[in-house]
PDB file of N, CA and C in Angstrom:
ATOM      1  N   UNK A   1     -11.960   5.086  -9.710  1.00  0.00           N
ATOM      2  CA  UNK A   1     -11.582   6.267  -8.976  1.00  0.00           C
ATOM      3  C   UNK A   1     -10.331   6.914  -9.562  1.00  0.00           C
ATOM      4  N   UNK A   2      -9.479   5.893  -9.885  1.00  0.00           N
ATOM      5  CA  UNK A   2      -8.493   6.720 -10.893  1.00  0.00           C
ATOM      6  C   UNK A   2      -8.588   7.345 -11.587  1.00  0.00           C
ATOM      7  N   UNK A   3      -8.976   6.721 -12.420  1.00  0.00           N
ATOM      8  CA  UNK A   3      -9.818   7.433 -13.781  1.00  0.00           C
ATOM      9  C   UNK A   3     -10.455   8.804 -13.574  1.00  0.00           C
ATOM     10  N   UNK A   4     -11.450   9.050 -12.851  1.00  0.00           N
ATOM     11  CA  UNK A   4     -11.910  10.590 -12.032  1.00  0.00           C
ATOM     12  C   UNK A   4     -10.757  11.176 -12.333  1.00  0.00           C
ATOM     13  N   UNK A   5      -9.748  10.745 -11.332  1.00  0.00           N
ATOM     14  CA  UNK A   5      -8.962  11.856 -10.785  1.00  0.00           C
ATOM     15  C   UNK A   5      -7.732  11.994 -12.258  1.00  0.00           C
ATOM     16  N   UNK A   6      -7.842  11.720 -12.913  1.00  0.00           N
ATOM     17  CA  UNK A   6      -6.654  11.436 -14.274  1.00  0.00           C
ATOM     18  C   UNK A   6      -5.617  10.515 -13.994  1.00  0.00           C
ATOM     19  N   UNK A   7      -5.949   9.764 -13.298  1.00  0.00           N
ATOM     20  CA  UNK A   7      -4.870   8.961 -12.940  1.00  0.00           C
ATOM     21  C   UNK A   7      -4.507   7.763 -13.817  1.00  0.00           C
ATOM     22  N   UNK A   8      -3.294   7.260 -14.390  1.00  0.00           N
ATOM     23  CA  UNK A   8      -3.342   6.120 -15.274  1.00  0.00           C
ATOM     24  C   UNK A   8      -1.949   5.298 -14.765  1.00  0.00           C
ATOM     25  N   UNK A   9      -2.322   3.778 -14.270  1.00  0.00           N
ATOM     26  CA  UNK A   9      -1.296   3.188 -13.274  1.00  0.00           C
ATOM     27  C   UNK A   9      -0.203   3.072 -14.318  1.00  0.00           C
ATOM     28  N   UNK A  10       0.940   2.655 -13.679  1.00  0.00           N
ATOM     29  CA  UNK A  10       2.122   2.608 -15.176  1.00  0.00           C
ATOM     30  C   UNK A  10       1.895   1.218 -15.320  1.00  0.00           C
ATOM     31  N   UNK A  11       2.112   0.169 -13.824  1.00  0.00           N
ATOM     32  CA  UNK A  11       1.849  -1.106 -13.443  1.00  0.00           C
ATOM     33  C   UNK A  11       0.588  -1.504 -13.401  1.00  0.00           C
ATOM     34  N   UNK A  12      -0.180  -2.622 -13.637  1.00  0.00           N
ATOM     35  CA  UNK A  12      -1.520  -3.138 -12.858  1.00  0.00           C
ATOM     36  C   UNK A  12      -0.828  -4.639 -12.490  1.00  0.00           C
ATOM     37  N   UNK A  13      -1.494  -4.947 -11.140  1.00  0.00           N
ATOM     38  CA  UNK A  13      -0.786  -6.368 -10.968  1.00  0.00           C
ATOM     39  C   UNK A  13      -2.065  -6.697 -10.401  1.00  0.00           C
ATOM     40  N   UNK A  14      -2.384  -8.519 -11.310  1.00  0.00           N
ATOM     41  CA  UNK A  14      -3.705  -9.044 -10.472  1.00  0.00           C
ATOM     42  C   UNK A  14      -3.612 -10.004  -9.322  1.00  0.00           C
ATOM     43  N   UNK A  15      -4.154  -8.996  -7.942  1.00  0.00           N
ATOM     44  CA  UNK A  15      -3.497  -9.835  -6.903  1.00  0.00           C
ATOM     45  C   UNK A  15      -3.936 -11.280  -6.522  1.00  0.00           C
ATOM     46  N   UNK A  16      -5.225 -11.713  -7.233  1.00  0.00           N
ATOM     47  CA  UNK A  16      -5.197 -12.863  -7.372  1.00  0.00           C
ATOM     48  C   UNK A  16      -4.387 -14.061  -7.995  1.00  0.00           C
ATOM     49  N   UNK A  17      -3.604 -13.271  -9.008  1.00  0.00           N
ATOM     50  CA  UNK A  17      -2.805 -13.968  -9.795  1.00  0.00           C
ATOM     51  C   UNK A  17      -1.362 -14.065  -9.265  1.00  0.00           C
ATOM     52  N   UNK A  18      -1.147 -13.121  -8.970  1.00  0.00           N
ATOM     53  CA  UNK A  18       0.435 -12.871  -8.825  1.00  0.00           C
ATOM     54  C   UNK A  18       0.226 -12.289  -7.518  1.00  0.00           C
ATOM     55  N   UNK A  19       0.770 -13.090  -6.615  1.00  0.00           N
ATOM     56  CA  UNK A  19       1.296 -13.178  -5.297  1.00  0.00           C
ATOM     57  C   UNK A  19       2.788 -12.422  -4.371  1.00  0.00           C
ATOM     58  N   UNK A  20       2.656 -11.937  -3.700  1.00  0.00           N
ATOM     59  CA  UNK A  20       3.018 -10.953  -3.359  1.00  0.00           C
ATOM     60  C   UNK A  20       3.900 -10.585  -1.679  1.00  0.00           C
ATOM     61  N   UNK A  21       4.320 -12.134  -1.184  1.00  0.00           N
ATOM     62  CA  UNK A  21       4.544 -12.055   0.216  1.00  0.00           C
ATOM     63  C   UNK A  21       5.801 -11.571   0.962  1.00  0.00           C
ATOM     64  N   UNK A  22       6.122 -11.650   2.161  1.00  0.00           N
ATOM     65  CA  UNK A  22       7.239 -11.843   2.868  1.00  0.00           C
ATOM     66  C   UNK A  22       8.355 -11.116   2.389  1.00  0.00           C
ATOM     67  N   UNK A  23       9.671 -11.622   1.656  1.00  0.00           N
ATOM     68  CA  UNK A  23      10.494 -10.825   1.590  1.00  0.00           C
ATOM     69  C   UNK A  23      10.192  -9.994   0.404  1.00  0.00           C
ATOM     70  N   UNK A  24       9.376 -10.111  -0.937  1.00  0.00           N
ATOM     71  CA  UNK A  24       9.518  -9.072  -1.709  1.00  0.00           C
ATOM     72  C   UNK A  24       8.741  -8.539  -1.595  1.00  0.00           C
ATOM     73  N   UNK A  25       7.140  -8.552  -0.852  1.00  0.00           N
ATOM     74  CA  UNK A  25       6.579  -7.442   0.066  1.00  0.00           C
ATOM     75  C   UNK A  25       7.521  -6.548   0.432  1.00  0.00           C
ATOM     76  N   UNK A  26       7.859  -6.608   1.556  1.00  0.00           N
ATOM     77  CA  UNK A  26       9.375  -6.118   2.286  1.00  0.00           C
ATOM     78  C   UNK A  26      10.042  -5.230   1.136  1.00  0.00           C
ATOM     79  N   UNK A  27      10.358  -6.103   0.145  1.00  0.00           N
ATOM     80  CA  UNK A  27      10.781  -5.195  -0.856  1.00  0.00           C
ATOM     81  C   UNK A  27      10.520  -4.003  -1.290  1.00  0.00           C
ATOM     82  N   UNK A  28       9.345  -4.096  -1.574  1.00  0.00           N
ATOM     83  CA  UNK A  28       8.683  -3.100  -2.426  1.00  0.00           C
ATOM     84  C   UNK A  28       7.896  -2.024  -1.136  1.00  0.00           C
ATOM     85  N   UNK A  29       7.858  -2.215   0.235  1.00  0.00           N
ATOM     86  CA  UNK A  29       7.465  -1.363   1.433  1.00  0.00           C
ATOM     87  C   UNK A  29       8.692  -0.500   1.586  1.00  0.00           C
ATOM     88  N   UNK A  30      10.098  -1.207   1.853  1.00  0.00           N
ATOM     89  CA  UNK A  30      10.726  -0.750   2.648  1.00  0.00           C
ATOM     90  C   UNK A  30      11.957   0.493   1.963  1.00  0.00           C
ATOM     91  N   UNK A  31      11.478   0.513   0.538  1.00  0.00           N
ATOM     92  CA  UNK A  31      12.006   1.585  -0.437  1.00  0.00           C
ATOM     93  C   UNK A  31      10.819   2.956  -0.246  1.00  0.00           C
ATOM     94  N   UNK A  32       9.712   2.952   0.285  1.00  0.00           N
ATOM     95  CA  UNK A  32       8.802   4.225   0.171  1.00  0.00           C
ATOM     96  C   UNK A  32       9.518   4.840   1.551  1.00  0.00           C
ATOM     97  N   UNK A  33       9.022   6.013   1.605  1.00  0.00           N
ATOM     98  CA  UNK A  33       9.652   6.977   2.657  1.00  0.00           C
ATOM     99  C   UNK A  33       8.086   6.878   3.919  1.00  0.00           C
ATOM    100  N   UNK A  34       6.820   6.812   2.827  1.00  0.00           N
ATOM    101  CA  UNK A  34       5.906   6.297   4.329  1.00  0.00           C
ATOM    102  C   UNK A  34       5.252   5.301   3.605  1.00  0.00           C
ATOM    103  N   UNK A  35       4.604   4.456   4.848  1.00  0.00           N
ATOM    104  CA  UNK A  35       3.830   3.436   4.192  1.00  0.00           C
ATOM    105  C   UNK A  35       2.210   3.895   4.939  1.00  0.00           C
ATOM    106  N   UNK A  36       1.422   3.915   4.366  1.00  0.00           N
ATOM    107  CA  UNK A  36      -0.281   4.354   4.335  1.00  0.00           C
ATOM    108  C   UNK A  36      -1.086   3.261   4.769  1.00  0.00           C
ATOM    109  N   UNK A  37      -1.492   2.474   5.416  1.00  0.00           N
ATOM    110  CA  UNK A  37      -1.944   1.439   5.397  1.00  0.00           C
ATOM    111  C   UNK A  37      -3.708   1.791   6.319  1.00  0.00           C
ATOM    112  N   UNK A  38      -4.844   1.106   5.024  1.00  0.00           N
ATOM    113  CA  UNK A  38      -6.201   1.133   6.093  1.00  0.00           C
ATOM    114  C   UNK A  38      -6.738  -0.233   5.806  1.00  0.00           C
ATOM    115  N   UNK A  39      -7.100  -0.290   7.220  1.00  0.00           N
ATOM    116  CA  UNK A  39      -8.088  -1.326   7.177  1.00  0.00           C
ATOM    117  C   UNK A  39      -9.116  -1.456   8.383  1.00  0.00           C
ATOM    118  N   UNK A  40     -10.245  -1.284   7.142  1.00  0.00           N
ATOM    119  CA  UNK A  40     -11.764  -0.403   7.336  1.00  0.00           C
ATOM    120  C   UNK A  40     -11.348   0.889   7.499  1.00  0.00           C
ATOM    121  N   UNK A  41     -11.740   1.551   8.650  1.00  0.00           N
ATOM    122  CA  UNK A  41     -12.181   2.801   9.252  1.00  0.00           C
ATOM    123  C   UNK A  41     -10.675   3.517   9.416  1.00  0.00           C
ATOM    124  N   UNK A  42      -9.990   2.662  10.193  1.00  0.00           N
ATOM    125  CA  UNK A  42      -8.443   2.506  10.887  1.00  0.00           C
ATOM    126  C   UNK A  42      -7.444   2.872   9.774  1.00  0.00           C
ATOM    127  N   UNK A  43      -6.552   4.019   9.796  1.00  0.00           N
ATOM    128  CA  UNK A  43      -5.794   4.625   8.674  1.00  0.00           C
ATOM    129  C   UNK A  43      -4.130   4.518   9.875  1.00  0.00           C
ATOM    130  N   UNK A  44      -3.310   3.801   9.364  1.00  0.00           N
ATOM    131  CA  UNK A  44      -1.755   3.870   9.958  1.00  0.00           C
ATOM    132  C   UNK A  44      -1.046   4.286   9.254  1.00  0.00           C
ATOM    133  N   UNK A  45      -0.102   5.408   9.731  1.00  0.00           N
ATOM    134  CA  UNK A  45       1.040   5.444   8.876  1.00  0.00           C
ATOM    135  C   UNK A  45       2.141   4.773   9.170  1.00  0.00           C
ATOM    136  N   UNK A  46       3.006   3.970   8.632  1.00  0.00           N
ATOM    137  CA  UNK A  46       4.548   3.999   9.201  1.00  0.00           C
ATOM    138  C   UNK A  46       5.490   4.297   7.842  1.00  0.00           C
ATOM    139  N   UNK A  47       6.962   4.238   8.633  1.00  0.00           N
ATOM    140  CA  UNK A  47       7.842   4.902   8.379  1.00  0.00           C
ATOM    141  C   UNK A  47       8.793   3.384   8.275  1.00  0.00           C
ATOM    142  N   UNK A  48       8.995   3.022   6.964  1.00  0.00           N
ATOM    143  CA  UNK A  48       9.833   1.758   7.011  1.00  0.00           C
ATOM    144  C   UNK A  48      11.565   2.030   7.429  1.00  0.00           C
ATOM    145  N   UNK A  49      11.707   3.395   7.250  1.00  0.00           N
ATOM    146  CA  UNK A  49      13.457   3.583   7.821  1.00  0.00           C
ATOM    147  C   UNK A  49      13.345   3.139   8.628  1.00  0.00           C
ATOM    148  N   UNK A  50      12.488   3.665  10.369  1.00  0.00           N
ATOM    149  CA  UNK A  50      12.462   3.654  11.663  1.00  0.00           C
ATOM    150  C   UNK A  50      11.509   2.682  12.218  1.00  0.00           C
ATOM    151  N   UNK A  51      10.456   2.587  11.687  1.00  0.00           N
ATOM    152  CA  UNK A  51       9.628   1.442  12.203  1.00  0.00           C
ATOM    153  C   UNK A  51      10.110  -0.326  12.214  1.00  0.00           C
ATOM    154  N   UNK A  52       9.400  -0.772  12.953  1.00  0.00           N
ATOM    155  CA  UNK A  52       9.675  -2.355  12.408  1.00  0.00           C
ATOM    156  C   UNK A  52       9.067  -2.747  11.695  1.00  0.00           C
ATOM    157  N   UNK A  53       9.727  -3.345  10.858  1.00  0.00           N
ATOM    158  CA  UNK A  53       9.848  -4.276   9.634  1.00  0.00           C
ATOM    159  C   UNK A  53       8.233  -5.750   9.861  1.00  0.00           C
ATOM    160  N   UNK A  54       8.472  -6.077  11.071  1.00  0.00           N
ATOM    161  CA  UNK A  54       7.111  -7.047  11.176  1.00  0.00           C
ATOM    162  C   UNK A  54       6.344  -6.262  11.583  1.00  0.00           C
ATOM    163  N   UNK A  55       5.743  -5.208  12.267  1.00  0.00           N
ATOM    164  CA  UNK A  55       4.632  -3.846  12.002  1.00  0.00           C
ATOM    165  C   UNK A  55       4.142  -4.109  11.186  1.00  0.00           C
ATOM    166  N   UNK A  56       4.934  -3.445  10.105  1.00  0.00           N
ATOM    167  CA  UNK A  56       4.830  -2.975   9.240  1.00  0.00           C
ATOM    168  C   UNK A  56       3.895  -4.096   7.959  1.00  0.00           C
ATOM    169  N   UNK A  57       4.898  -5.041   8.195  1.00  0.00           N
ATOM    170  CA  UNK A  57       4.385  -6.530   7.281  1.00  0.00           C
ATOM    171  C   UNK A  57       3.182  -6.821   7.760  1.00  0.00           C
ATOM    172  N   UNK A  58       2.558  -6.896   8.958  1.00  0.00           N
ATOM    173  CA  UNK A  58       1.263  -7.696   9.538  1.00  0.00           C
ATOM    174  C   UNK A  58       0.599  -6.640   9.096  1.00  0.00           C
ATOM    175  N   UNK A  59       0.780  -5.164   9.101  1.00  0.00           N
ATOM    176  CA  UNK A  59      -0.117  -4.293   8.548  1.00  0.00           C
ATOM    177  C   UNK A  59      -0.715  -4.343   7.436  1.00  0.00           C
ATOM    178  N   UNK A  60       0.416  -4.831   6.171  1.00  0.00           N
ATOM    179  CA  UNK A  60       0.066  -4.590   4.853  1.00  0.00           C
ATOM    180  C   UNK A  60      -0.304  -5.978   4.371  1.00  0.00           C
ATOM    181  N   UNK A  61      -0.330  -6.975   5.051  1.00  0.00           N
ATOM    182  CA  UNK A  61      -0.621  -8.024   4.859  1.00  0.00           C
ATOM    183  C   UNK A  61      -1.968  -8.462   5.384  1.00  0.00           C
ATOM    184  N   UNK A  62      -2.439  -9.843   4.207  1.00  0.00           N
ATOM    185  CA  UNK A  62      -3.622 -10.388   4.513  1.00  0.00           C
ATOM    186  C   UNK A  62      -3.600 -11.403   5.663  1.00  0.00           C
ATOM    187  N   UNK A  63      -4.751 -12.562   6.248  1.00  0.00           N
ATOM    188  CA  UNK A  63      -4.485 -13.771   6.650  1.00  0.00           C
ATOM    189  C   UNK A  63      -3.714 -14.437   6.055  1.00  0.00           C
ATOM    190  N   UNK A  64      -3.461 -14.669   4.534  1.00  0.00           N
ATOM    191  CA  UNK A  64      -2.699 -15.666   3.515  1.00  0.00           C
ATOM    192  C   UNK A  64      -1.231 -15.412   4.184  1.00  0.00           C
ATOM    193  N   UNK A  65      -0.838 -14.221   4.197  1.00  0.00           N
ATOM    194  CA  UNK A  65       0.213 -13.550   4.291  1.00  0.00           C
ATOM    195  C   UNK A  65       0.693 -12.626   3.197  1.00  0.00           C
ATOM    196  N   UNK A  66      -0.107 -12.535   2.172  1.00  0.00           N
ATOM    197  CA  UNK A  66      -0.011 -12.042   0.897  1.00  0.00           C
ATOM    198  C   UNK A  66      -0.112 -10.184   1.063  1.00  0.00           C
ATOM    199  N   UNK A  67       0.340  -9.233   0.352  1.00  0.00           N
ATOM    200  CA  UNK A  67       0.748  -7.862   0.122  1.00  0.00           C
ATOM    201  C   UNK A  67      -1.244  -7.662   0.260  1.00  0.00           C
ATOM    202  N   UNK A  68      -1.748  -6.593   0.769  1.00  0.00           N
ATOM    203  CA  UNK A  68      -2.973  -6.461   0.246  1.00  0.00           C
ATOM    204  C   UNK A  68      -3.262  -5.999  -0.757  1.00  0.00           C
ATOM    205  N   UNK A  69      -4.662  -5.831  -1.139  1.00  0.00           N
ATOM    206  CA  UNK A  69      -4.770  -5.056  -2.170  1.00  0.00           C
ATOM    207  C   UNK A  69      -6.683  -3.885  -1.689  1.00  0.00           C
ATOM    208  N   UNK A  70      -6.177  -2.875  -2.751  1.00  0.00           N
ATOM    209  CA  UNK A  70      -5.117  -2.205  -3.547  1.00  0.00           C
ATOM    210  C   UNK A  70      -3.785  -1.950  -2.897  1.00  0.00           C
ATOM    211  N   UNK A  71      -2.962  -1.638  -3.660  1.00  0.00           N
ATOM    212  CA  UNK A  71      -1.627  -1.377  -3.224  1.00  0.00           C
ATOM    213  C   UNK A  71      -1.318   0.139  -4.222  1.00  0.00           C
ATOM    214  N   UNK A  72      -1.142   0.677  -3.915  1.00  0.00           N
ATOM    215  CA  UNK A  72      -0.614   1.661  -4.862  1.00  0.00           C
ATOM    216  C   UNK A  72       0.987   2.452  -4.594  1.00  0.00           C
ATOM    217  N   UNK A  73       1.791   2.348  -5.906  1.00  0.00           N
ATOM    218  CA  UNK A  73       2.986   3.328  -5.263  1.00  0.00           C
ATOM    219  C   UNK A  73       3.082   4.668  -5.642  1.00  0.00           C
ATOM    220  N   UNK A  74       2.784   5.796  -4.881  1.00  0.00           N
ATOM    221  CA  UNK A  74       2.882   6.994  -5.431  1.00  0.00           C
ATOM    222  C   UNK A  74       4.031   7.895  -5.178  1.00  0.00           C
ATOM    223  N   UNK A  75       5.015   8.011  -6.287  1.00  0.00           N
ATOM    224  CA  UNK A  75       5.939   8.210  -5.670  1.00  0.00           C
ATOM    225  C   UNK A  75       6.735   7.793  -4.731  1.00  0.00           C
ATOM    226  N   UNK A  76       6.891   8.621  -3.385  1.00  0.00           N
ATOM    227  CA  UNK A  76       7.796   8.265  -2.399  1.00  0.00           C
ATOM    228  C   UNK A  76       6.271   7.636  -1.045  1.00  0.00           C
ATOM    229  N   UNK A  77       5.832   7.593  -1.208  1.00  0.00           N
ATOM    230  CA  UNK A  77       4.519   6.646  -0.655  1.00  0.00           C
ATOM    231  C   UNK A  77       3.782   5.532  -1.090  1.00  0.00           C
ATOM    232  N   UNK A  78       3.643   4.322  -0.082  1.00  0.00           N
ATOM    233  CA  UNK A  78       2.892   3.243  -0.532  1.00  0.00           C
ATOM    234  C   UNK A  78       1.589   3.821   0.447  1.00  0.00           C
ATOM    235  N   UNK A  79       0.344   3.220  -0.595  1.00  0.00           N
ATOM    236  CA  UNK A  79      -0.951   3.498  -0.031  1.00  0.00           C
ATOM    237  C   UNK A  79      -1.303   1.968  -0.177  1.00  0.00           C
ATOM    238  N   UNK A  80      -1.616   1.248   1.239  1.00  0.00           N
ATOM    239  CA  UNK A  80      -2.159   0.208   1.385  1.00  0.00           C
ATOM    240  C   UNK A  80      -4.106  -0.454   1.714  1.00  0.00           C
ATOM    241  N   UNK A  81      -4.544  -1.179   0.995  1.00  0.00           N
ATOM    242  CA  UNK A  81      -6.024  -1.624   1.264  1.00  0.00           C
ATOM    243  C   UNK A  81      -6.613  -0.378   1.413  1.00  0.00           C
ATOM    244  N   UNK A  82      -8.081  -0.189   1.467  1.00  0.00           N
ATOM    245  CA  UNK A  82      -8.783   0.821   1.058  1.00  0.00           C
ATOM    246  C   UNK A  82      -9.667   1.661   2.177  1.00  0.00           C
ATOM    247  N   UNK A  83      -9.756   3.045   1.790  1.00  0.00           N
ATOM    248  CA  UNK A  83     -10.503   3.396   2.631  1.00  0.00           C
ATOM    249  C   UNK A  83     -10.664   4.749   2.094  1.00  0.00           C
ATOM    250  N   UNK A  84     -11.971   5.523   1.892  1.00  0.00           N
ATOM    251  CA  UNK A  84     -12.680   6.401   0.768  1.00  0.00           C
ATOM    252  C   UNK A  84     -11.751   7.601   1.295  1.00  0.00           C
ATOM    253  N   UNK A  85     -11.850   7.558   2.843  1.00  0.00           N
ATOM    254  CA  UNK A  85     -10.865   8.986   3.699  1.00  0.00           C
ATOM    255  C   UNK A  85      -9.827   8.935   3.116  1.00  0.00           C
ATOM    256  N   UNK A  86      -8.809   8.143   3.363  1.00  0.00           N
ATOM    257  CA  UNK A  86      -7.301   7.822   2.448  1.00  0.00           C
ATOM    258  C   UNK A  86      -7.218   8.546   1.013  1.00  0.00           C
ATOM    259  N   UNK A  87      -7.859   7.702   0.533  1.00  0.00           N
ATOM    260  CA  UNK A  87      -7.583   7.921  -0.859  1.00  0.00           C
ATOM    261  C   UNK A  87      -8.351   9.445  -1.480  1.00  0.00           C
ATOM    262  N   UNK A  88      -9.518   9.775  -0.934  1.00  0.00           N
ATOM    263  CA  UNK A  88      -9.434  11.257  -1.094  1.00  0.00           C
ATOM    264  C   UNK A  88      -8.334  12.191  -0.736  1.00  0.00           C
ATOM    265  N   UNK A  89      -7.871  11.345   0.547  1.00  0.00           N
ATOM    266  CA  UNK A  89      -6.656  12.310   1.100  1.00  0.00           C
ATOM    267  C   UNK A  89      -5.514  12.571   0.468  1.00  0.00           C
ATOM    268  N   UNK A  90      -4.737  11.425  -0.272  1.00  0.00           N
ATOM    269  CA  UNK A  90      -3.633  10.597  -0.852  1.00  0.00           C
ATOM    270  C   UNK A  90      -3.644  10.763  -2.113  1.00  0.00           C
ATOM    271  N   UNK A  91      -4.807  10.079  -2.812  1.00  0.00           N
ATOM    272  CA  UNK A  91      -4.826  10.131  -4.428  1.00  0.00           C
ATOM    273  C   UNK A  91      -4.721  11.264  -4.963  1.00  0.00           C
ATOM    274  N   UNK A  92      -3.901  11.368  -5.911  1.00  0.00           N
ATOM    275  CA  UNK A  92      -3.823  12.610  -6.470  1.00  0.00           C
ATOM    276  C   UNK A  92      -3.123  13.921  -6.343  1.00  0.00           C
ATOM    277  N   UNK A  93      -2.322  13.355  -4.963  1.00  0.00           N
ATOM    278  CA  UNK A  93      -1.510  14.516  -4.806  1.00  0.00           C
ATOM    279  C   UNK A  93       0.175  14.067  -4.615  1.00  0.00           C
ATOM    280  N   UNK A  94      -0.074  12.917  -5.720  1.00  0.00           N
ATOM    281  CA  UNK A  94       1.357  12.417  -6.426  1.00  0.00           C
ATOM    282  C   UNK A  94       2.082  13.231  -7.304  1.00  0.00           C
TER     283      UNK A  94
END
């Protein structure tokens, strides 16, 4: 789907490989200005300035406790786990 849209990641990280939890999750959420998060149908936004911090984490997180995937950072937005609405919405207008 990247590819379509001209998109070329700077990063690729394989989330099977390289693990992703708790505080440097946190990390890498709580620097975007919104965080995008779907899972299935269900599209959330939050706002890591003002929101809470465990929200936010149980959102973007699996059962493992691990970051989901895809993850994408666009710019000043994280787009979390997938959903065709989202990412038509989102992709591409980085």
């Amino acid at each position: 789907m990247l590819d379509a849209k001209g998109i070329t990641p700077e990063t690729v990280v394989e989330a099977r490989k390289e693990k992703i939890a708790g505080d440097q999750a946190w990390n890498l959420l709580k620097v975007a200005g919104e965080v995008v998060v779907a899972k299935g149908r269900k599209v959330r936004t939050f706002r890591p300035d003002t929101d809470d911090r465990e929200k936010i984490l149980k959102a973007c997180t699996g059962r493992t406790g691990n970051l989901r995937a895809p993850t994408l950072r666009m710019e000043n937005r994280m787009i979390v786990g997938f959903n065709q609405e989202m990412y038509d919405r989102y992709v591409g207008q980085a």
